[in-house]
Protein backbone atom coordinates (compact mmCIF):
# COMPACT_ATOMS: atom_id res chain seq x y z
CA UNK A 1 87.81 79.38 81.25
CA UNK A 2 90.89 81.26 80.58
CA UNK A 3 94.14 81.54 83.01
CA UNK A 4 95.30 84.36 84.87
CA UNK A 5 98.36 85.72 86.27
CA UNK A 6 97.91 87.04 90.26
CA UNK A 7 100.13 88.85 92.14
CA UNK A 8 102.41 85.97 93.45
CA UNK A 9 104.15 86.90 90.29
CA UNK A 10 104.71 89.84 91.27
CA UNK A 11 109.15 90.49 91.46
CA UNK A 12 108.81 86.46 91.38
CA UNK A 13 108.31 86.64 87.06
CA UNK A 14 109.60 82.95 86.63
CA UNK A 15 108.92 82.38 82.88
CA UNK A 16 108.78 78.64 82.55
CA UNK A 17 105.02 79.13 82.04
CA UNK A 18 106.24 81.26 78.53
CA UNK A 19 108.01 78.73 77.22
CA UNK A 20 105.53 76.26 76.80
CA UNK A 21 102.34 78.54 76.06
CA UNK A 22 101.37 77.26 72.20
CA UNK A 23 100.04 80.13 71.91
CA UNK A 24 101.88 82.98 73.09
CA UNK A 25 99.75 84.91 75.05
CA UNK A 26 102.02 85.95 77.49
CA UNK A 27 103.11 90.06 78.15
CA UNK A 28 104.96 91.23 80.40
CA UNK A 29 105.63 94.05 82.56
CA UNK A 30 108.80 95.36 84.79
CA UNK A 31 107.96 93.24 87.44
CA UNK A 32 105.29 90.48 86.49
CA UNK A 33 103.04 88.85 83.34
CA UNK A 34 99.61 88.70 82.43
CA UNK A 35 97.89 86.37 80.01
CA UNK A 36 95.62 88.09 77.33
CA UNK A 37 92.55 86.31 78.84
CA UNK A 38 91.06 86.53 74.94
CA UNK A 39 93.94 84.62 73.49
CA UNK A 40 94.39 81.80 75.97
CA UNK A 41 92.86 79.04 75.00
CA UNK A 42 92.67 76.77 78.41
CA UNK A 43 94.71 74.81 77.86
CA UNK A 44 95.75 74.86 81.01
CA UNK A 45 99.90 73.78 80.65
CA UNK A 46 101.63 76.89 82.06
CA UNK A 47 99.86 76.26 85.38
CA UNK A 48 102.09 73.66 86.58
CA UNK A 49 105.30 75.48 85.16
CA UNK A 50 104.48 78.52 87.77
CA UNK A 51 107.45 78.06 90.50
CA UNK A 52 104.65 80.20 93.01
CA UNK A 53 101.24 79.00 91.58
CA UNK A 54 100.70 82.26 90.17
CA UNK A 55 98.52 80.97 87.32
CA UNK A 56 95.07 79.64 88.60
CA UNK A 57 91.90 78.97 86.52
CA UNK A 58 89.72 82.33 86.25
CA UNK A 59 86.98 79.95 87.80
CA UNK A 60 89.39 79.77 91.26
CA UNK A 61 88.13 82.11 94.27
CA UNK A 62 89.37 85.15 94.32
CA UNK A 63 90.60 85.28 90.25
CA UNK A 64 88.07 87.41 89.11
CA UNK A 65 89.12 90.54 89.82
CA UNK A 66 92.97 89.42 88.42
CA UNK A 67 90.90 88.65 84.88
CA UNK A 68 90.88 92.38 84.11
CA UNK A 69 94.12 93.06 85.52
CA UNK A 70 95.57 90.75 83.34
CA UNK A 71 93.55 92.11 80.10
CA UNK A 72 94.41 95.81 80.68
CA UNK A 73 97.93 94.64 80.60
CA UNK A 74 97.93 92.58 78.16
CA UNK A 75 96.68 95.92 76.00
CA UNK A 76 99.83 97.67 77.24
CA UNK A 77 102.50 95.28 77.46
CA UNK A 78 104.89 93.48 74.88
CA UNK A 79 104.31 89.67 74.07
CA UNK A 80 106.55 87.63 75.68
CA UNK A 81 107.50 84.10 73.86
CA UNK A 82 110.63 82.59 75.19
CA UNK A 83 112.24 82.36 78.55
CA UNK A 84 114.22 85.06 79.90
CA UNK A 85 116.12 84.65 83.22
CA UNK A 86 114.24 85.94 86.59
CA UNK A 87 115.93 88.03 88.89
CA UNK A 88 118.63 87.21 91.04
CA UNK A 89 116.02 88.01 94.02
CA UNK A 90 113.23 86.91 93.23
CA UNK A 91 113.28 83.54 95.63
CA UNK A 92 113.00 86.23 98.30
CA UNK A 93 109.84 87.81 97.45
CA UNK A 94 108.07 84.36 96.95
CA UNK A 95 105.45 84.23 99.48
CA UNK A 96 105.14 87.56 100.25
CA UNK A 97 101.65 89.25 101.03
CA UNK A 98 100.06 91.83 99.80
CA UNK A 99 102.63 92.04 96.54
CA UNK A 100 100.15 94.40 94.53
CA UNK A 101 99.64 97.22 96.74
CA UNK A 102 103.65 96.86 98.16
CA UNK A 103 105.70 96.12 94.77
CA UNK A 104 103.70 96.12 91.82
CA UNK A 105 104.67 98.24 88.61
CA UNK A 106 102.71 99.57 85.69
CA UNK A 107 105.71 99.69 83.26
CA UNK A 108 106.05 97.11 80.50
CA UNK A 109 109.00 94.62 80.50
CA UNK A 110 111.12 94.00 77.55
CA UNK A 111 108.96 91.58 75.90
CA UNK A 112 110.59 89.01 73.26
């Protein structure tokens, strides 16, 4: 039962859940992260971190189409490992619908 990353992340991208992944299986992209659903190991201790409860259980209702959204990126986008400072807007976009279709971007972050 890996974790996935949905699109409350989406221009949220708090990375508290990075920091204390054990093993790294974080990427990121412009604008949110995915976990590499293949790497995570369940442990399940970035889900509380998420600011947004962005990070559900691929078992949860409605995660299983985010499982290959977050593989595909995961392919494409640079590890992420540490904390890195959100944007100065990103309170305002927390609990905004329909993120994916209004805001989200294919390009890879900066990774770490």
């Amino acid at each position: 039962m890996p974790y996935i990353v949905n699109e409350n992340c989406i221009k949220c991208k708090y990375t508290d859940c990075v920091e204390v992944c054990p093993v790294d299986c974080f990427y990121e992209g412009e604008n949110m992260l995915v976990i590499h659903p293949d790497e995570c190991i369940d442990c399940g201790v970035c889900e509380p971190e998420c600011p947004v409860e962005a990070i559900l259980p691929d078992t949860e209702p409605g995660a299983e189409d985010w499982v290959e959204h977050n593989r595909k990126y995961a392919e494409e986008w640079p590890n992420i490992t540490r904390m890195i400072e959100h944007s100065a807007d990103a309170s305002s976009f927390e609990g905004v619908a329909d993120k994916f279709k209004k805001y989200f971007s294919e390009k890879p972050g900066e990774g770490n």
